[in-house]
N, C-alpha and C. Protein backbone atom coordinates (compact mmCIF):
# COMPACT_ATOMS: atom_id res chain seq x y z
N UNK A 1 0.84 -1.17 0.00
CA UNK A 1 0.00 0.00 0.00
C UNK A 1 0.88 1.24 0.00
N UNK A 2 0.57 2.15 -0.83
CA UNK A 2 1.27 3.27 -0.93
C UNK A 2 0.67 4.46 -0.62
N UNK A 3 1.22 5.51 0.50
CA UNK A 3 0.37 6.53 0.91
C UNK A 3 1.03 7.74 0.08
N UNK A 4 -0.17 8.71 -0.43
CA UNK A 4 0.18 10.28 -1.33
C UNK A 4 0.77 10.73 0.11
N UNK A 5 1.57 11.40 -0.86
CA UNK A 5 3.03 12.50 -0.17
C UNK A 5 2.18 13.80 -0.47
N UNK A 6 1.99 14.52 0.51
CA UNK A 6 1.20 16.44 0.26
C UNK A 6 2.64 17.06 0.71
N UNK A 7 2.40 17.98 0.01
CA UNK A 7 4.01 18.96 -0.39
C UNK A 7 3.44 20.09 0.71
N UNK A 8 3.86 20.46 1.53
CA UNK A 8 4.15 21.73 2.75
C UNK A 8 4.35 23.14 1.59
N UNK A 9 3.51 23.54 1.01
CA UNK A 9 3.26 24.59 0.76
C UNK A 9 2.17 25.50 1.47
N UNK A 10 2.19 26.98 1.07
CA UNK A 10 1.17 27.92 2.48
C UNK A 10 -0.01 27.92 1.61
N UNK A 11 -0.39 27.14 0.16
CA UNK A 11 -1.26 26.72 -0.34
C UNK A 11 -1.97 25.85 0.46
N UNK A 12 -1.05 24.69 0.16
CA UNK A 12 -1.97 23.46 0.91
C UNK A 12 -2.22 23.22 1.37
N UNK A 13 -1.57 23.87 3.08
CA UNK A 13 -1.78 24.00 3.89
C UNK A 13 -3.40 24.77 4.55
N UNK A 14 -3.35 26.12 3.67
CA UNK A 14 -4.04 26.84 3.81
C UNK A 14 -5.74 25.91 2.96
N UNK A 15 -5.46 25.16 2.13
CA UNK A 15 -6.77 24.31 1.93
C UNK A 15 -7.03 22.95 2.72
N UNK A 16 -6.02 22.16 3.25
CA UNK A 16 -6.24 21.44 4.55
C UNK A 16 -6.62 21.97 6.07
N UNK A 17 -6.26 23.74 6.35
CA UNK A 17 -6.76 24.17 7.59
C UNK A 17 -8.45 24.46 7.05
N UNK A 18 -9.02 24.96 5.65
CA UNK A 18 -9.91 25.75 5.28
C UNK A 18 -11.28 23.73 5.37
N UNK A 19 -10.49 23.21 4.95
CA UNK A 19 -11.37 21.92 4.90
C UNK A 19 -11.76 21.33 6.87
N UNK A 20 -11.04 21.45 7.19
CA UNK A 20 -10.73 20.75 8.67
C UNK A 20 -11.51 22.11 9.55
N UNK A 21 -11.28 23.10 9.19
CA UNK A 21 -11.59 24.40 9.79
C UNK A 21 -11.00 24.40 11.19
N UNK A 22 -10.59 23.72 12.36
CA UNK A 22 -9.70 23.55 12.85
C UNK A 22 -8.81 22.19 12.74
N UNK A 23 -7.18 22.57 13.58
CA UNK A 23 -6.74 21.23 13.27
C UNK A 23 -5.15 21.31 14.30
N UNK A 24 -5.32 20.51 15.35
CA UNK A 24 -4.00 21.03 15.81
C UNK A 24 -2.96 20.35 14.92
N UNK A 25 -1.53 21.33 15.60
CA UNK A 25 -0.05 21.12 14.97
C UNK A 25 0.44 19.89 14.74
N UNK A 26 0.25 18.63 15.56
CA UNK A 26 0.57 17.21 14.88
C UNK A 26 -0.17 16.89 14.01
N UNK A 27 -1.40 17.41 13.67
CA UNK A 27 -2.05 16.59 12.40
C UNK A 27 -1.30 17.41 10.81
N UNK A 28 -0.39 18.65 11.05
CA UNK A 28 -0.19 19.59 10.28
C UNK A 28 1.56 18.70 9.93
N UNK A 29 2.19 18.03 11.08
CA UNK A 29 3.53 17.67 10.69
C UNK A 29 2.95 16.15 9.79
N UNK A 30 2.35 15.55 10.74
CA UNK A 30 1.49 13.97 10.08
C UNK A 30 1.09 14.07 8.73
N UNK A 31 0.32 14.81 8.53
CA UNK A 31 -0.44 15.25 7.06
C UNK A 31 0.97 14.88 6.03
N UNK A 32 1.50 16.31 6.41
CA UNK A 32 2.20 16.87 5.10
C UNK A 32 4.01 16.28 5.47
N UNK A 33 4.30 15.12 6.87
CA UNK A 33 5.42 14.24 6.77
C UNK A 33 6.14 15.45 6.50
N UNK A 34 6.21 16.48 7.61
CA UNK A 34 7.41 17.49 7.46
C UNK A 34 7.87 17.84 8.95
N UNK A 35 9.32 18.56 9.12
CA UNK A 35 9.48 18.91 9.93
C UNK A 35 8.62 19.63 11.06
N UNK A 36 8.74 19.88 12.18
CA UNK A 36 7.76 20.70 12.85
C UNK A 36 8.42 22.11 12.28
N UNK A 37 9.51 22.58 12.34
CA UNK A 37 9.79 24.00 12.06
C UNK A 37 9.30 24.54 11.06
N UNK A 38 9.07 23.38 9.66
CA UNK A 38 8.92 23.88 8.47
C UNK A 38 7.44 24.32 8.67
N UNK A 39 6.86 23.13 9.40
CA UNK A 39 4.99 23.48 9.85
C UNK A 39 5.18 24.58 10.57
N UNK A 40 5.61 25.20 11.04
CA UNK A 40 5.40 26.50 11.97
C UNK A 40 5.85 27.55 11.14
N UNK A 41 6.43 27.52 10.35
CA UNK A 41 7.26 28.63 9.23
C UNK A 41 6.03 28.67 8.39
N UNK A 42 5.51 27.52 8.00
CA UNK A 42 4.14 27.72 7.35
C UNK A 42 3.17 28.30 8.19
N UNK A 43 2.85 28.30 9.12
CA UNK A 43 1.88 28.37 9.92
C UNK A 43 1.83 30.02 10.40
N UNK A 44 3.46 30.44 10.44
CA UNK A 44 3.67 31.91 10.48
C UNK A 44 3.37 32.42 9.56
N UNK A 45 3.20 32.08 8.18
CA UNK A 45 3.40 32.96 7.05
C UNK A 45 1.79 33.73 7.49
N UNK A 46 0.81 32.61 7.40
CA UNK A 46 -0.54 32.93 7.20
C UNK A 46 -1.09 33.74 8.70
N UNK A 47 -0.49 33.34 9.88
CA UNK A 47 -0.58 34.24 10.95
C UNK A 47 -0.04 35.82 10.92
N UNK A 48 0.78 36.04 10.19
CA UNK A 48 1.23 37.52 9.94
C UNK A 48 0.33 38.05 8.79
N UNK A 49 -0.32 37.48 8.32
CA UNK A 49 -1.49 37.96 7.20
C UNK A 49 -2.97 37.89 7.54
N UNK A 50 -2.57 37.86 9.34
CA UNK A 50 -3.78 37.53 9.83
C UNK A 50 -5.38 36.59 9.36
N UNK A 51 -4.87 35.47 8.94
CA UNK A 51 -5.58 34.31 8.31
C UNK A 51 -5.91 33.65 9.25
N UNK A 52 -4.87 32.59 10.30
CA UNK A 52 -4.73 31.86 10.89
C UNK A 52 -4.18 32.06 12.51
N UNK A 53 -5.32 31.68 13.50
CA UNK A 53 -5.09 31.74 14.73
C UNK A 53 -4.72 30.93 15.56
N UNK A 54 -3.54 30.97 16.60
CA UNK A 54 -3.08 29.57 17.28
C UNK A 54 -3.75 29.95 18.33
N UNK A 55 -4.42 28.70 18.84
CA UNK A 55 -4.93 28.58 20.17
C UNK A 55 -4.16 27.68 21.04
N UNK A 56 -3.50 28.37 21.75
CA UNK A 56 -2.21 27.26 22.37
C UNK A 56 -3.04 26.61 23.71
N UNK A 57 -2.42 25.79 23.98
CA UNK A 57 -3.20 24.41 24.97
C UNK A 57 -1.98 23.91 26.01
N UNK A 58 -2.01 24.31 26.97
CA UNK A 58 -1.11 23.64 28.55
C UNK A 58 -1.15 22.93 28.23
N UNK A 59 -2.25 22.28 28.62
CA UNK A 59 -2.41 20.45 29.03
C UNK A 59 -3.20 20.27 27.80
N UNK A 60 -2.46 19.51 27.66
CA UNK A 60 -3.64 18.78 26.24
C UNK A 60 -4.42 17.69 27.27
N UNK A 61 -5.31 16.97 26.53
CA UNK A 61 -6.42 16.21 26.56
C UNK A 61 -5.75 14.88 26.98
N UNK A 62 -4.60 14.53 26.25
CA UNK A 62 -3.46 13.05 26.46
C UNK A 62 -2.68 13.29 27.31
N UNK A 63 -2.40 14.52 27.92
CA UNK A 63 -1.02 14.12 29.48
C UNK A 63 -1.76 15.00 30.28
N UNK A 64 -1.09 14.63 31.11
CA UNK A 64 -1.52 14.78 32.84
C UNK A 64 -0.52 16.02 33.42
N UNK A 65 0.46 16.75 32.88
CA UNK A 65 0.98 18.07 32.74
C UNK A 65 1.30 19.15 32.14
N UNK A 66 0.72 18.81 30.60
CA UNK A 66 1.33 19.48 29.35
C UNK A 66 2.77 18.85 29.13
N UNK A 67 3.41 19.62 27.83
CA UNK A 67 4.02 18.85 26.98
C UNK A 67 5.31 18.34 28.03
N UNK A 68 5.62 19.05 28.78
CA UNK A 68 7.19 18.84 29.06
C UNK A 68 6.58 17.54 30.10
N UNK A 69 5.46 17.10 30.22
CA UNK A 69 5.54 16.39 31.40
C UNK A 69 4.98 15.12 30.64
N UNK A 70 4.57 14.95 29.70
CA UNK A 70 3.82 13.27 28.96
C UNK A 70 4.17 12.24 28.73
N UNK A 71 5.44 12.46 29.29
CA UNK A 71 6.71 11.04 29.53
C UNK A 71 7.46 11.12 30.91
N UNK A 72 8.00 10.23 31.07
CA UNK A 72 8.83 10.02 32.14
C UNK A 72 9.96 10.20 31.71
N UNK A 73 10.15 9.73 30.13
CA UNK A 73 11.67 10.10 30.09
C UNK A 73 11.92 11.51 29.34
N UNK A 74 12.96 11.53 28.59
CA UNK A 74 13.31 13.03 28.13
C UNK A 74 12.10 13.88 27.41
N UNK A 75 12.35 14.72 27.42
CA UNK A 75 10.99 15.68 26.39
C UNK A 75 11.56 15.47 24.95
N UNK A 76 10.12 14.78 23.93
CA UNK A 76 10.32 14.95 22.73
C UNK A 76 11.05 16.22 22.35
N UNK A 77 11.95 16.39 21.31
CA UNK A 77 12.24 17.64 20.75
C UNK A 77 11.61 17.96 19.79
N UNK A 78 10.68 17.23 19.57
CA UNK A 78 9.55 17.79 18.43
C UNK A 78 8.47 18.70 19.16
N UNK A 79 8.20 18.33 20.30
CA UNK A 79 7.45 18.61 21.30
C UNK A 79 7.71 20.31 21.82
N UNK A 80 7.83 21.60 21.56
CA UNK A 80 8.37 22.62 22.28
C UNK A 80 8.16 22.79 23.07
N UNK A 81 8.35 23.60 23.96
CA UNK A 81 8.30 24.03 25.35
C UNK A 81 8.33 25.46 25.05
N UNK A 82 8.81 26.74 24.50
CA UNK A 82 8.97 27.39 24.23
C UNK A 82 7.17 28.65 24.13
N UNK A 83 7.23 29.13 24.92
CA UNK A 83 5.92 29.93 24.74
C UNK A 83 5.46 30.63 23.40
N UNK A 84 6.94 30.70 22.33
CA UNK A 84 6.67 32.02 21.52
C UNK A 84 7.02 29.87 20.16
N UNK A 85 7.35 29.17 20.48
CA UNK A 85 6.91 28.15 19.53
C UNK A 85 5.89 27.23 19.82
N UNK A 86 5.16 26.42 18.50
CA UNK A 86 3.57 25.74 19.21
C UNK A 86 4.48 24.45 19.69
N UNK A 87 3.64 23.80 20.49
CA UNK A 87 3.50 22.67 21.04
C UNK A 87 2.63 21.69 20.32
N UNK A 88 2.98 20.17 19.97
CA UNK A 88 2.15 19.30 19.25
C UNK A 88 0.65 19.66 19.59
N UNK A 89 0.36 19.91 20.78
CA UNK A 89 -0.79 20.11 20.97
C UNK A 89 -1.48 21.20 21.02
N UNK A 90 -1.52 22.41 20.16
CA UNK A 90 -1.84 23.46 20.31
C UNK A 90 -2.79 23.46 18.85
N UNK A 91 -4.06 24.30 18.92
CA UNK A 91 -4.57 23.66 17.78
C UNK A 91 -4.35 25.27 16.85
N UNK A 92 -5.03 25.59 15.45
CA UNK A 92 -4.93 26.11 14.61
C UNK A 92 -6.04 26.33 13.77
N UNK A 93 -6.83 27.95 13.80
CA UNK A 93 -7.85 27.99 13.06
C UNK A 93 -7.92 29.00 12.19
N UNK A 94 -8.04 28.36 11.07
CA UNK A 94 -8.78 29.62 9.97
C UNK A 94 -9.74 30.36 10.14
N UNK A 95 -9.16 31.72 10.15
CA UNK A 95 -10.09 32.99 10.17
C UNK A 95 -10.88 33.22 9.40
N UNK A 96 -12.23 33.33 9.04
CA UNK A 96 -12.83 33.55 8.16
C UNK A 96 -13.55 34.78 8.41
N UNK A 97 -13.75 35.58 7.38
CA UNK A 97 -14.22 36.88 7.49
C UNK A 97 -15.80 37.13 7.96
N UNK A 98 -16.68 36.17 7.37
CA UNK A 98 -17.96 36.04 7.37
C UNK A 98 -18.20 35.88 9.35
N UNK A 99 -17.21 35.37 9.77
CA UNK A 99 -17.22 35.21 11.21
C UNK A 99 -17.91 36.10 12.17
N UNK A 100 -19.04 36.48 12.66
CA UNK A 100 -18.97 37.36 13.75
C UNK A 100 -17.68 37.59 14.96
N UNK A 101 -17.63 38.63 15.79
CA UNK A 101 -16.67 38.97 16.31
C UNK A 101 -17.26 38.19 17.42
N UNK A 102 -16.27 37.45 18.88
CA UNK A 102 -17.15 36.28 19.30
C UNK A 102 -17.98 37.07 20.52
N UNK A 103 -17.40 38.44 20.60
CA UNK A 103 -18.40 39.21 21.89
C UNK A 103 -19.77 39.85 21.05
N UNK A 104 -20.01 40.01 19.84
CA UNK A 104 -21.26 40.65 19.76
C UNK A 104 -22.59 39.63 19.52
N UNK A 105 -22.99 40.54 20.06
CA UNK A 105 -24.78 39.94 20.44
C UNK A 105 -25.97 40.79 19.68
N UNK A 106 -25.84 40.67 18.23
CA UNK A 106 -26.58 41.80 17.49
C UNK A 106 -27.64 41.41 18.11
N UNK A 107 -28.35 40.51 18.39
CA UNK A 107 -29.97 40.60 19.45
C UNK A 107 -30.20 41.45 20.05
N UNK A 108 -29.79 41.41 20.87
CA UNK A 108 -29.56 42.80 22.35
C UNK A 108 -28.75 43.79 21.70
N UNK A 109 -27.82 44.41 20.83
CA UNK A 109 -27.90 45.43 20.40
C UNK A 109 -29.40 46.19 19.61
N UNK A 110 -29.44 45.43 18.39
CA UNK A 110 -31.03 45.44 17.87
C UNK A 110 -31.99 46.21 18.77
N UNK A 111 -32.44 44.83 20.08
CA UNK A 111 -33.28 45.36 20.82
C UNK A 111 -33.07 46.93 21.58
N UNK A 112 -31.95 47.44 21.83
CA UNK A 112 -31.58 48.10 22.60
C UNK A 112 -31.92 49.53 21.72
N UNK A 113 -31.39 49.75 20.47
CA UNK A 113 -31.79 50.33 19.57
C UNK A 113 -32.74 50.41 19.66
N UNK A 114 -33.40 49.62 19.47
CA UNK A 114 -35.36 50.24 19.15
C UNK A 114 -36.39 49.83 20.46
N UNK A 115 -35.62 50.19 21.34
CA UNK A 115 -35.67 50.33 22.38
C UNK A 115 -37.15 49.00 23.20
N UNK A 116 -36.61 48.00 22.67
CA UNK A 116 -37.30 46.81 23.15
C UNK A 116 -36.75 46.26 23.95
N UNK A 117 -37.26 45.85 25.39
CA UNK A 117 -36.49 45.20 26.72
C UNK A 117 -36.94 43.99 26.54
């Protein structure tokens, strides 16, 4: 059995985050069988073009301390520790414009306007 190879471009990437609509950082090295740096170099391009938002995660869902703690023995080096790099477990979402902003409540503005309690 032979598995397709996806090429780490800020294309493809950008149509595997747009399909998935979220997706954390190991499914982004897994996918596209690339370095983690190269996934984060990708992952920056579209974050400085304000596309793509990291939602970083302590503790993930699988360890019992966050990353530096999910083994007993050494810390993966795929794994960062680093606040200003992601962690396997930090997830990643496409911004979409159509989005409301997540504090407004056009209801209760509306009402407030035309002055309905």
């Amino acid at each position: 059995m032979t598995s397709t190879r996806h090429a780490l471009t800020p294309s493809s990437l950008k149509a595997y985050l747009l399909q998935r609509g979220i997706a954390p950082f190991s499914d982004f090295v897994n996918r596209f069988d690339a370095p983690p740096g190269a996934v984060s170099a990708v992952l920056s391009f579209w974050q400085t073009r304000g596309k793509v938002r990291r939602i970083a995660l302590e503790n993930a869902a699988s360890c019992d301390s966050g990353c530096s703690g999910c083994s007993t023995g050494p810390t993966d080096a795929s794994c960062a520790t680093n606040d200003d790099q992601p962690s396997m477990h930090d997830l990643y979402e496409w911004i979409t414009l159509e989005a409301p902003p997540l504090d407004l409540d056009a209801l209760s503005i509306y009402q407030h306007t035309q002055g309905i309690q």
